[in-house]
C-alpha atoms as a PDB file:
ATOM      1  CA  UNK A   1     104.487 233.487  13.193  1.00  0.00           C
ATOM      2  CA  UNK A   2     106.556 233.084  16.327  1.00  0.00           C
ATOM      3  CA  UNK A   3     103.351 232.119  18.302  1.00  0.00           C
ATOM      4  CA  UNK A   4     102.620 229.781  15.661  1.00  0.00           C
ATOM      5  CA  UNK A   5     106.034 228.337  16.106  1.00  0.00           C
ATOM      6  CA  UNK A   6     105.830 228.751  19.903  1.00  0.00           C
ATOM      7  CA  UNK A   7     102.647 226.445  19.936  1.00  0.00           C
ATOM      8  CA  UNK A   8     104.235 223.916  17.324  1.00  0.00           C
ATOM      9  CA  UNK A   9     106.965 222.985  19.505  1.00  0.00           C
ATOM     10  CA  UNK A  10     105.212 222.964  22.990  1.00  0.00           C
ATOM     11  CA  UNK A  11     102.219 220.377  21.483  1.00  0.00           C
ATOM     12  CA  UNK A  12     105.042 218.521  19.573  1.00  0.00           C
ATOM     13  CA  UNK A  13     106.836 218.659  22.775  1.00  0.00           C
ATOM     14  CA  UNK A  14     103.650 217.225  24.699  1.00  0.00           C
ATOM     15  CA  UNK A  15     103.474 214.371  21.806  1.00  0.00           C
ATOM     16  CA  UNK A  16     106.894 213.060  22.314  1.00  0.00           C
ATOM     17  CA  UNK A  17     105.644 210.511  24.761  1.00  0.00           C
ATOM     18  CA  UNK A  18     102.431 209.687  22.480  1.00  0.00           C
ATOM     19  CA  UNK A  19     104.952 209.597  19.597  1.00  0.00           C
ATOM     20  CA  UNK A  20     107.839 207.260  21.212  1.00  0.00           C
ATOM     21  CA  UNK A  21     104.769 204.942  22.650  1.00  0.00           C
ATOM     22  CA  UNK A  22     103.513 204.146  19.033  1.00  0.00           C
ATOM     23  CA  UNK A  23     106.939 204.012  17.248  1.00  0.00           C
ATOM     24  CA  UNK A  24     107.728 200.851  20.316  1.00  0.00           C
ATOM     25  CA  UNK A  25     104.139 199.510  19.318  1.00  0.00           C
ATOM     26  CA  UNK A  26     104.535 199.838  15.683  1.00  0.00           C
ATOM     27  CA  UNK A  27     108.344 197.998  16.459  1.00  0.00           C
ATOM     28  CA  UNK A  28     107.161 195.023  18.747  1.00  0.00           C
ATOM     29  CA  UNK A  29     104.097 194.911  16.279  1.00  0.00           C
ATOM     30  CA  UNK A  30     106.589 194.511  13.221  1.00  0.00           C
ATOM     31  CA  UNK A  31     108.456 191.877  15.208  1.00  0.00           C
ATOM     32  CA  UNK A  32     106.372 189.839  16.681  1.00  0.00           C
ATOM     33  CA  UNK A  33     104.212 189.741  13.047  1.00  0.00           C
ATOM     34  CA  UNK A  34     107.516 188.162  11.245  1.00  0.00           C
ATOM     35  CA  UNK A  35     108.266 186.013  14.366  1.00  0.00           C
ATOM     36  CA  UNK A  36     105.180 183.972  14.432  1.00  0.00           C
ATOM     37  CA  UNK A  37     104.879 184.320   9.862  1.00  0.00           C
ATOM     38  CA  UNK A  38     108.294 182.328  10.129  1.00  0.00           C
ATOM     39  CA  UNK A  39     107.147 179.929  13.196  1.00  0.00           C
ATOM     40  CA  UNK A  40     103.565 179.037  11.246  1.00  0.00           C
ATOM     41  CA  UNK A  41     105.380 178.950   7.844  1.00  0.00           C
ATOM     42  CA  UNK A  42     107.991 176.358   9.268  1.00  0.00           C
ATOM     43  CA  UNK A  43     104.809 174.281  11.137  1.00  0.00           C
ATOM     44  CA  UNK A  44     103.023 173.835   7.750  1.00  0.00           C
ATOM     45  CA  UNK A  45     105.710 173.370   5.693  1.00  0.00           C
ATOM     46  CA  UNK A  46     106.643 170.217   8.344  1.00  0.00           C
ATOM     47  CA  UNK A  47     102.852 169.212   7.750  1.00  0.00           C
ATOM     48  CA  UNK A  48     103.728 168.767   4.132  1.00  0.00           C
ATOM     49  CA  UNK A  49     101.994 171.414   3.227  1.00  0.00           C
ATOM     50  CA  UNK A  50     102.486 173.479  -0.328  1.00  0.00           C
ATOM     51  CA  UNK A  51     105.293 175.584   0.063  1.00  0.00           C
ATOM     52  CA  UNK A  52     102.751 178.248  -1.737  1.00  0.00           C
ATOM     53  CA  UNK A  53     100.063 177.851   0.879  1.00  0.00           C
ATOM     54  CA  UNK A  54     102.170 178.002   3.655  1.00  0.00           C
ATOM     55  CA  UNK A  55     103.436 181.132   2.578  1.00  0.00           C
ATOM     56  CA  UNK A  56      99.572 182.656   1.605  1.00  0.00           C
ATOM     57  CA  UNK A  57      99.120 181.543   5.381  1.00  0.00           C
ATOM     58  CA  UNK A  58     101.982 182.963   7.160  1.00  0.00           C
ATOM     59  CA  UNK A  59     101.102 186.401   5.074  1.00  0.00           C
ATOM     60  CA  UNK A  60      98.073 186.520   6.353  1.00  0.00           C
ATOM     61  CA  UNK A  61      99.020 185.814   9.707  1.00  0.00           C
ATOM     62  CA  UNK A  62     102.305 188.359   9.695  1.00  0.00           C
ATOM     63  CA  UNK A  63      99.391 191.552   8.031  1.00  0.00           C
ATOM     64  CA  UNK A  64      96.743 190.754  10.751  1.00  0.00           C
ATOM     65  CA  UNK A  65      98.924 191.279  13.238  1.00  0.00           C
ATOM     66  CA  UNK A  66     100.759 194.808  11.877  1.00  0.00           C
ATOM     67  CA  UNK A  67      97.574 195.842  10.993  1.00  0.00           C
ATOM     68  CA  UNK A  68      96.195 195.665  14.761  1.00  0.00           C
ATOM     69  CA  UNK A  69      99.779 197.376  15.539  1.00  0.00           C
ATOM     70  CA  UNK A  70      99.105 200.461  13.261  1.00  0.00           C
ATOM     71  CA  UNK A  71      95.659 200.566  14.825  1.00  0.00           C
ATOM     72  CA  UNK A  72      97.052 200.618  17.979  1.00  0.00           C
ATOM     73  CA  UNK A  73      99.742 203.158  17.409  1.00  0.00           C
ATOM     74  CA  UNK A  74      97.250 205.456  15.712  1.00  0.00           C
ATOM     75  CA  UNK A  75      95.051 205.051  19.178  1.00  0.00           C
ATOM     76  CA  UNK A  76      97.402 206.967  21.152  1.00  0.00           C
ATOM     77  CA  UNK A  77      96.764 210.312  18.988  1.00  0.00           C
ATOM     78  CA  UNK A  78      92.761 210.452  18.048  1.00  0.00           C
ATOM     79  CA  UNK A  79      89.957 208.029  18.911  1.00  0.00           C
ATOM     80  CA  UNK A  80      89.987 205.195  16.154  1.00  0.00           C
ATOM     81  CA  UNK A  81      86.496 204.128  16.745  1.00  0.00           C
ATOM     82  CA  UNK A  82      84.741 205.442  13.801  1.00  0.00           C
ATOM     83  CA  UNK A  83      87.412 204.450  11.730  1.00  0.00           C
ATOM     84  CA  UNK A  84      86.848 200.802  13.130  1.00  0.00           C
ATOM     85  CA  UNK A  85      83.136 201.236  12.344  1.00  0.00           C
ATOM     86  CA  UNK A  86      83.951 202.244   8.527  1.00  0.00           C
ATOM     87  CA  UNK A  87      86.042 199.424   8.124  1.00  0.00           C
ATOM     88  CA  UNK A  88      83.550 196.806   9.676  1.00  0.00           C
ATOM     89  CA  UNK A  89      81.082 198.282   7.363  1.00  0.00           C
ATOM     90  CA  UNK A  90      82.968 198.469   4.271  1.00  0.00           C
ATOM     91  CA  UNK A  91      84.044 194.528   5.358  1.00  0.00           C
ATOM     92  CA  UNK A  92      80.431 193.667   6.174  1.00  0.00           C
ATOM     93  CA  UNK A  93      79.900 194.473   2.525  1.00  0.00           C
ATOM     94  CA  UNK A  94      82.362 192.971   0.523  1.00  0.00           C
ATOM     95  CA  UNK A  95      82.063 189.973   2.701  1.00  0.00           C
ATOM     96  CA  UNK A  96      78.326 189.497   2.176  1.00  0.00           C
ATOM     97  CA  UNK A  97      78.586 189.951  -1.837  1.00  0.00           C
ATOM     98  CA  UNK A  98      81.663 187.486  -1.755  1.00  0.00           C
ATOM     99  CA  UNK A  99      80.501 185.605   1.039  1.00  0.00           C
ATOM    100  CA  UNK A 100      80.426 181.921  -0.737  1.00  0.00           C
ATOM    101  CA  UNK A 101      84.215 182.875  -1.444  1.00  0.00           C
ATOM    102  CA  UNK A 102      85.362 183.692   2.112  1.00  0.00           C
ATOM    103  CA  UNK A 103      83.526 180.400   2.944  1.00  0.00           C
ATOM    104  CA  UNK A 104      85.400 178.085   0.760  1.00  0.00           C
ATOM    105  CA  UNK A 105      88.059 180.370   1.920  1.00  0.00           C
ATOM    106  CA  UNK A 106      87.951 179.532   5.475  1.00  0.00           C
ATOM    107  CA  UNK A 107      87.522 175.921   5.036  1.00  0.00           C
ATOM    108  CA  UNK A 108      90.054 175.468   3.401  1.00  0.00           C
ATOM    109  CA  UNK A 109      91.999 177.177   6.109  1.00  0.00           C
ATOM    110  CA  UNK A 110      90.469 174.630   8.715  1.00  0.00           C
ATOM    111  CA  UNK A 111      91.011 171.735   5.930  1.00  0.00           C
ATOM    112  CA  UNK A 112      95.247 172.717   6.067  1.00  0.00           C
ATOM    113  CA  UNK A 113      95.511 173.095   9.569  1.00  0.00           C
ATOM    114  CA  UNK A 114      93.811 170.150  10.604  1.00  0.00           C
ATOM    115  CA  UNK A 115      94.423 167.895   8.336  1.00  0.00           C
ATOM    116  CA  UNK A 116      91.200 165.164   7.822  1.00  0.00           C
ATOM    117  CA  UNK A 117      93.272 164.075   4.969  1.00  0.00           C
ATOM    118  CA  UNK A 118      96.505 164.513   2.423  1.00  0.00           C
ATOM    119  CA  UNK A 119      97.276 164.511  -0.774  1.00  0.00           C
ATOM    120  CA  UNK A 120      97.148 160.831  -2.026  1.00  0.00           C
ATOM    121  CA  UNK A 121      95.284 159.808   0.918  1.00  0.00           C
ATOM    122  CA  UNK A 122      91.986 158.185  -0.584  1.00  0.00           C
ATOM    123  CA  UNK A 123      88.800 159.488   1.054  1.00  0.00           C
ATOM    124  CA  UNK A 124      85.082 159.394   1.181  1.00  0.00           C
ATOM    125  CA  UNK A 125      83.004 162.458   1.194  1.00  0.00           C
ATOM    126  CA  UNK A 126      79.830 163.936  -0.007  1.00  0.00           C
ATOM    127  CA  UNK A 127      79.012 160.501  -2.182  1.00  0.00           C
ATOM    128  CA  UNK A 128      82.219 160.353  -3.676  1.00  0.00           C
ATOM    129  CA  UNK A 129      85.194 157.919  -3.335  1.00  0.00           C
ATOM    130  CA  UNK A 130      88.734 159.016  -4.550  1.00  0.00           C
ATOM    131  CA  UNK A 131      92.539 159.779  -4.300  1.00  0.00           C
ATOM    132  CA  UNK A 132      92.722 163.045  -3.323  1.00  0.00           C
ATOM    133  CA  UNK A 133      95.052 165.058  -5.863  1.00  0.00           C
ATOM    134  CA  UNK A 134      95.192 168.192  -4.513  1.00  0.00           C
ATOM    135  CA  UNK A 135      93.999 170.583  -1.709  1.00  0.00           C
ATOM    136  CA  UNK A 136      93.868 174.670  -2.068  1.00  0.00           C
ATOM    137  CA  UNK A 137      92.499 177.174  -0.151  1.00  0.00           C
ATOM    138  CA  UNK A 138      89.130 177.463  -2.341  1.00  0.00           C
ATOM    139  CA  UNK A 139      88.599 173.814  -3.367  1.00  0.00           C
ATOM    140  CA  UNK A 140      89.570 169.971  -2.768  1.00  0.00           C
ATOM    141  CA  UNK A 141      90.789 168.020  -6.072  1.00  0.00           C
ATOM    142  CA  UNK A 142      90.011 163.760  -6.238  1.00  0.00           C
ATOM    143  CA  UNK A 143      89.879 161.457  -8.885  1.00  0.00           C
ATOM    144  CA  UNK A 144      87.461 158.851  -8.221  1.00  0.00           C
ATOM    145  CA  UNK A 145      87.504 155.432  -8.136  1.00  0.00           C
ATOM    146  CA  UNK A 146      85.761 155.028 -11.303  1.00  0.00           C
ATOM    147  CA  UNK A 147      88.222 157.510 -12.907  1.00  0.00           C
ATOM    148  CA  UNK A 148      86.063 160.855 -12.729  1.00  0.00           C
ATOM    149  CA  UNK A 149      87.876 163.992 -11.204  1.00  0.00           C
ATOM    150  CA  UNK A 150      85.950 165.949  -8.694  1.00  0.00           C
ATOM    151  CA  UNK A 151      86.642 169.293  -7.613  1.00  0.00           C
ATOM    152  CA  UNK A 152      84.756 170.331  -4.681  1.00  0.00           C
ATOM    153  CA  UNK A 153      84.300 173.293  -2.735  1.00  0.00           C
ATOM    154  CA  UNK A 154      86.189 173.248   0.715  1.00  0.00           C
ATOM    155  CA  UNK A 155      83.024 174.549   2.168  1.00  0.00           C
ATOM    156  CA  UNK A 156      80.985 171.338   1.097  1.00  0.00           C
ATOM    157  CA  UNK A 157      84.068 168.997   1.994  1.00  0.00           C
ATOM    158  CA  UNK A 158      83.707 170.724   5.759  1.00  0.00           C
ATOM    159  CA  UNK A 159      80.127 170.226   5.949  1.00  0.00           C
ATOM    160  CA  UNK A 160      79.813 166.505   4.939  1.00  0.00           C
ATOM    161  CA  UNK A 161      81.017 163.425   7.150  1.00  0.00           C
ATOM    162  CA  UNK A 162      84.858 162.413   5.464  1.00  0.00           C
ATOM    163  CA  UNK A 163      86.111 159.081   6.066  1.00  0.00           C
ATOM    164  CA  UNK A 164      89.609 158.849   4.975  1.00  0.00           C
ATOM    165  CA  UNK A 165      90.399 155.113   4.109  1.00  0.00           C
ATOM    166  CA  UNK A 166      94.053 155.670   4.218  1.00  0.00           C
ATOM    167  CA  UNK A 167      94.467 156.077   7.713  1.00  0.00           C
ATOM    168  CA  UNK A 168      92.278 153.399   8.338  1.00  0.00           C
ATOM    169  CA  UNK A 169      94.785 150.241   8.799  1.00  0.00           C
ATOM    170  CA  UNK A 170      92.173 147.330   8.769  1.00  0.00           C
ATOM    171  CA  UNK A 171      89.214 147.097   7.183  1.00  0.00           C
ATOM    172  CA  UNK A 172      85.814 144.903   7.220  1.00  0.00           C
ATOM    173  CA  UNK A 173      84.759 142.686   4.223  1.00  0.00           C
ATOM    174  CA  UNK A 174      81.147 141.411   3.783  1.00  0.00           C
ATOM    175  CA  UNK A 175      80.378 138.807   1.771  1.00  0.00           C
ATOM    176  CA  UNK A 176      76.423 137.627   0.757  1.00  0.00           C
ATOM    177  CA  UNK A 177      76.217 133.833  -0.077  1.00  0.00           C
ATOM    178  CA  UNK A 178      73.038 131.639  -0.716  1.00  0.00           C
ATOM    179  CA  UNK A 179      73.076 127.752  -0.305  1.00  0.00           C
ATOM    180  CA  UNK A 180      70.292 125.459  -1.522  1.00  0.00           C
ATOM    181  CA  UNK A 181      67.167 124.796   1.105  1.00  0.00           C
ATOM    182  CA  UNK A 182      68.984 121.271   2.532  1.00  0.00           C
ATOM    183  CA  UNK A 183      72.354 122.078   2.945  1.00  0.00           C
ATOM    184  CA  UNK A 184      73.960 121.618   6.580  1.00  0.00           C
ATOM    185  CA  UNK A 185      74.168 125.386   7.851  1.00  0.00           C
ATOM    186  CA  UNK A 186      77.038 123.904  10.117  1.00  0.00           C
ATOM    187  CA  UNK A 187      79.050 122.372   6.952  1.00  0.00           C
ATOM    188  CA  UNK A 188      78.460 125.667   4.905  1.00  0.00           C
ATOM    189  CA  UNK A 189      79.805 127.993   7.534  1.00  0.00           C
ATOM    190  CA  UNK A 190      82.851 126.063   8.112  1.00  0.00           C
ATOM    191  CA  UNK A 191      83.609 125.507   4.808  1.00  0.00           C
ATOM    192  CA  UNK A 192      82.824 129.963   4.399  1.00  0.00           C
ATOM    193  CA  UNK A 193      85.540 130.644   7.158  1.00  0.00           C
ATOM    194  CA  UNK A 194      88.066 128.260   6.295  1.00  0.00           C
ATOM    195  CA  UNK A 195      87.562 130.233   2.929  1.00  0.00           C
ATOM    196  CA  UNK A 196      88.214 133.454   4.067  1.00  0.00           C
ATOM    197  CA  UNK A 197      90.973 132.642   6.076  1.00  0.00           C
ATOM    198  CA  UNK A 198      93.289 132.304   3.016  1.00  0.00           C
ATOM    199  CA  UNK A 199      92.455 135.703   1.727  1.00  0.00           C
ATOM    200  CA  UNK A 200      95.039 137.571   0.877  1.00  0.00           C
ATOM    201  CA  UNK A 201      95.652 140.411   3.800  1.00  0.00           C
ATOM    202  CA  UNK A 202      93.414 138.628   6.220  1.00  0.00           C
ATOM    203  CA  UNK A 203      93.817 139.264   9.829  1.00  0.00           C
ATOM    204  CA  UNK A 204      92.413 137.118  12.907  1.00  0.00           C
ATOM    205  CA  UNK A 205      91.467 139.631  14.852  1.00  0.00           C
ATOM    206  CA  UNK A 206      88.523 140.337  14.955  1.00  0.00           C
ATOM    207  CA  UNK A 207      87.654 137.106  14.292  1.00  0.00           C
ATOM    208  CA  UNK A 208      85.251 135.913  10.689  1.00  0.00           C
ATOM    209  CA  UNK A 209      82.027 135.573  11.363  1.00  0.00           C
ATOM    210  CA  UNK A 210      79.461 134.219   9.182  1.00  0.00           C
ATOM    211  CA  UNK A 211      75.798 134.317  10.221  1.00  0.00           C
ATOM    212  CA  UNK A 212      72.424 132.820   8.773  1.00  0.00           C
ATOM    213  CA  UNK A 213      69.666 135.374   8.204  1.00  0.00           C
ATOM    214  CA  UNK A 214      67.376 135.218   5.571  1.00  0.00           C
ATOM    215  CA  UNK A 215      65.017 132.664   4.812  1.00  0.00           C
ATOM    216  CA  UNK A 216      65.215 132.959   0.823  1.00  0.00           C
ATOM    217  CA  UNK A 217      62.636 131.473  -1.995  1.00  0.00           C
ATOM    218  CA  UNK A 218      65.375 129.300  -3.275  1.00  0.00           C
ATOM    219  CA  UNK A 219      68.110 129.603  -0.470  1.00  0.00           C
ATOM    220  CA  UNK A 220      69.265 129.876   2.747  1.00  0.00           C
ATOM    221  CA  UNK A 221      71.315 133.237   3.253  1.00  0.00           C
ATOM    222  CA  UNK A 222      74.256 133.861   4.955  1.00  0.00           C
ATOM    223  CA  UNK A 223      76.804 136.826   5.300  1.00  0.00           C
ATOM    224  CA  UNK A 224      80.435 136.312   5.746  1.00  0.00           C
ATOM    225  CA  UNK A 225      82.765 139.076   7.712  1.00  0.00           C
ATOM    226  CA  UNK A 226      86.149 139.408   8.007  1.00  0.00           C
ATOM    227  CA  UNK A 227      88.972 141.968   8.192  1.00  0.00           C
ATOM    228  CA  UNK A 228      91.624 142.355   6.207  1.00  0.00           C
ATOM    229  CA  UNK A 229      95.091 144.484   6.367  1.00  0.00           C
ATOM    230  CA  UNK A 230      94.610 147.118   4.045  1.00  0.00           C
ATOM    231  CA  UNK A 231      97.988 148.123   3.788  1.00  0.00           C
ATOM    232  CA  UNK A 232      98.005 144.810   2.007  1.00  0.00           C
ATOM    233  CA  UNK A 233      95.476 144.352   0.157  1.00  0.00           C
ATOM    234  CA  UNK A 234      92.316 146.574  -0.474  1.00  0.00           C
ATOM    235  CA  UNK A 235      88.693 145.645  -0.408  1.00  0.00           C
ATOM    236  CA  UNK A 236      87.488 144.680  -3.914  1.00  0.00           C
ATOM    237  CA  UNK A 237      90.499 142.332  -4.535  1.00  0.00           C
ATOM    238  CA  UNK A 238      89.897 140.712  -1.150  1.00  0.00           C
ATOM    239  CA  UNK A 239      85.954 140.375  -1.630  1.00  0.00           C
ATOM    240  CA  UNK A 240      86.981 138.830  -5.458  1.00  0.00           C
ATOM    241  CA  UNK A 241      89.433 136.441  -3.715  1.00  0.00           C
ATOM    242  CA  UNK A 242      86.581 135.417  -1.085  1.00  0.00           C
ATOM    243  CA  UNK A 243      84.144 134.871  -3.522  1.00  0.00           C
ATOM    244  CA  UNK A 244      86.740 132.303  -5.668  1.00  0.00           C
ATOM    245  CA  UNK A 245      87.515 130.740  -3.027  1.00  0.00           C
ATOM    246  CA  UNK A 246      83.868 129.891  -1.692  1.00  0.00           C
ATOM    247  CA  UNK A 247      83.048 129.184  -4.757  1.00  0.00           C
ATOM    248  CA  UNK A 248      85.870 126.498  -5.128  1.00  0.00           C
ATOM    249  CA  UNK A 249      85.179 125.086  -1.359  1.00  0.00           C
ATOM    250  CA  UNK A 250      81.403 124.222  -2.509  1.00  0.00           C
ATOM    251  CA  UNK A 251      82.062 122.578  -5.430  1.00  0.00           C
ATOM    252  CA  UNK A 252      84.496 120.313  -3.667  1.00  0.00           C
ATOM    253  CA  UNK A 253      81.685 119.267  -0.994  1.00  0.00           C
ATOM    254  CA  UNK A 254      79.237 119.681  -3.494  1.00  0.00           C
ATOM    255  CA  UNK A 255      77.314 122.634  -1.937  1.00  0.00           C
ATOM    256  CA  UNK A 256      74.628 123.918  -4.002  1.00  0.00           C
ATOM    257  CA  UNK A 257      74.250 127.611  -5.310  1.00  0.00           C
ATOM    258  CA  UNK A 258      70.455 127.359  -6.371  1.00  0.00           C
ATOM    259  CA  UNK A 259      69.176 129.207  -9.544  1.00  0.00           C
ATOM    260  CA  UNK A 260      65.928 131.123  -8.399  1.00  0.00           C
ATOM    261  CA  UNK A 261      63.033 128.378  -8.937  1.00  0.00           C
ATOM    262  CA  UNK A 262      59.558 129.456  -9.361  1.00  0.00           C
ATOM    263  CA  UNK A 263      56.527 126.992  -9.748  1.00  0.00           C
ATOM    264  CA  UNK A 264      53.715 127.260 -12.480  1.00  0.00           C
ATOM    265  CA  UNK A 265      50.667 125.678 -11.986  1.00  0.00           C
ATOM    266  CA  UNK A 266      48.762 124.951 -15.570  1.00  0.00           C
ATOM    267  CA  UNK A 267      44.831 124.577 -14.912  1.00  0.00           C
ATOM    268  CA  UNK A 268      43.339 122.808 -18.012  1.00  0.00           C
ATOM    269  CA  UNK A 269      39.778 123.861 -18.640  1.00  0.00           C
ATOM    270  CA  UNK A 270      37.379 121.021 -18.744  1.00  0.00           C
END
């Protein structure tokens, strides 16, 4: 028994050092885990970010990181390697049977840190059009612009082009008009600017532009561009507006709009 005792105090003796070196890893571990859960927390709460999310976030953040501290601390008395290779295993697993999971999961990481959009930005993506309602770590939330909600996976919002029509502080109006074969291309394009000009939100720069390009059956084809200020106005109302007032301009000068005209020729048997 007093060997036994004898040999208990000289190895815990020798693992004082071992001992004291994973207790200061285990502490700076600890601190350093809270110190950067609070700094993240703080950075994605000022990104308006869910209070909730932020939170999930900083978690996740503050665990990795203790975690890789135990690991470490557990290092300095037996070789942690198989261990390691258990755990990559067992996560190999569960990742691969929940694998469309962690991807939405992920996304949506890279979707709240980055920040393509916010909530009540309106945004294209994957063939839809919408205010965005709400953003989670598994799956984005619009209403389109036809009234339909849409809930998509992150993963499929990360993998398609998004074009977020909020940030976007002008934007370019194109409007199709046809004139009868006859009418003076120079009178009809003045008469299409000085149009457009009085939209509502219009901007100068760039400068309208309307071009000739199709040879029609019953008209001559031109397109009309301009910008407008979305902050002011949005595209439908301004295209609506362009169209009235075109519309108005040619019946002053007496323009013609054709109706499509086809010819029938009647051969009378004999």
């Amino acid at each position: 028994m007093e060997d036994f005792l004898k040999t208990f105090i000289e190895q815990f003796i020798a693992a004082i050092p071992n001992i004291l070196t994973a207790l200061v890893i285990l502490a700076i571990s600890l601190y350093f885990a809270n110190l950067l859960a609070r700094l993240l927390k703080r950075a994605l709460e000022k990104r308006n970010l869910a209070t909730g999310t932020a939170h999930l976030l900083a978690q996740i953040v503050r665990w990795t990181i203790i975690v890789i501290g135990v690991i470490a601390a557990l290092q300095r008395f037996f070789d942690v390697t198989a261990f390691l290779a258990g755990l990559g295993i067992l996560g190999f697993t569960v990742g691969f049977a929940l694998q469309e999971v962690m991807k939405n999961f992920a996304a949506g990481i890279v979707l709240l840190v980055q920040q393509p959009f916010q909530v009540g930005d309106v945004i294209g993506v994957a063939g839809y059009d919408g205010e965005v309602l709400a953003i989670d770590l598994r799956s984005t939330e619009m209403r389109t612009l036809d009234g339909r909600l849409a809930l998509m996976p992150n993963a499929d919002v990360m993998t398609n082009t998004i074009v977020n029509y909020t940030r976007s502080d002008r934007r370019r109006v194109d409007l199709s008009v046809g004139v009868a074969y006859g009418s003076d291309p120079e009178l009809v394009r003045g008469l299409v600017l000085e149009a457009v000009r009085g939209v509502e939100g219009f901007v100068a720069e760039p400068a309208p532009m309307a071009a000739f390009h199709t040879f029609n059956k019953s008209s001559l084809d031109l397109t009309a561009y301009f910008w407008i200020d979305a902050k002011l106005t949005n595209p439908f109302a301004a295209k609506d507006s362009a169209f009235t007032k075109v519309s108005e301009a040619f019946a002053r000068r007496n323009v013609e709009i054709p109706f499509p005209i086809q010819t029938v020729l009647i051969q009378k048997e004999s």
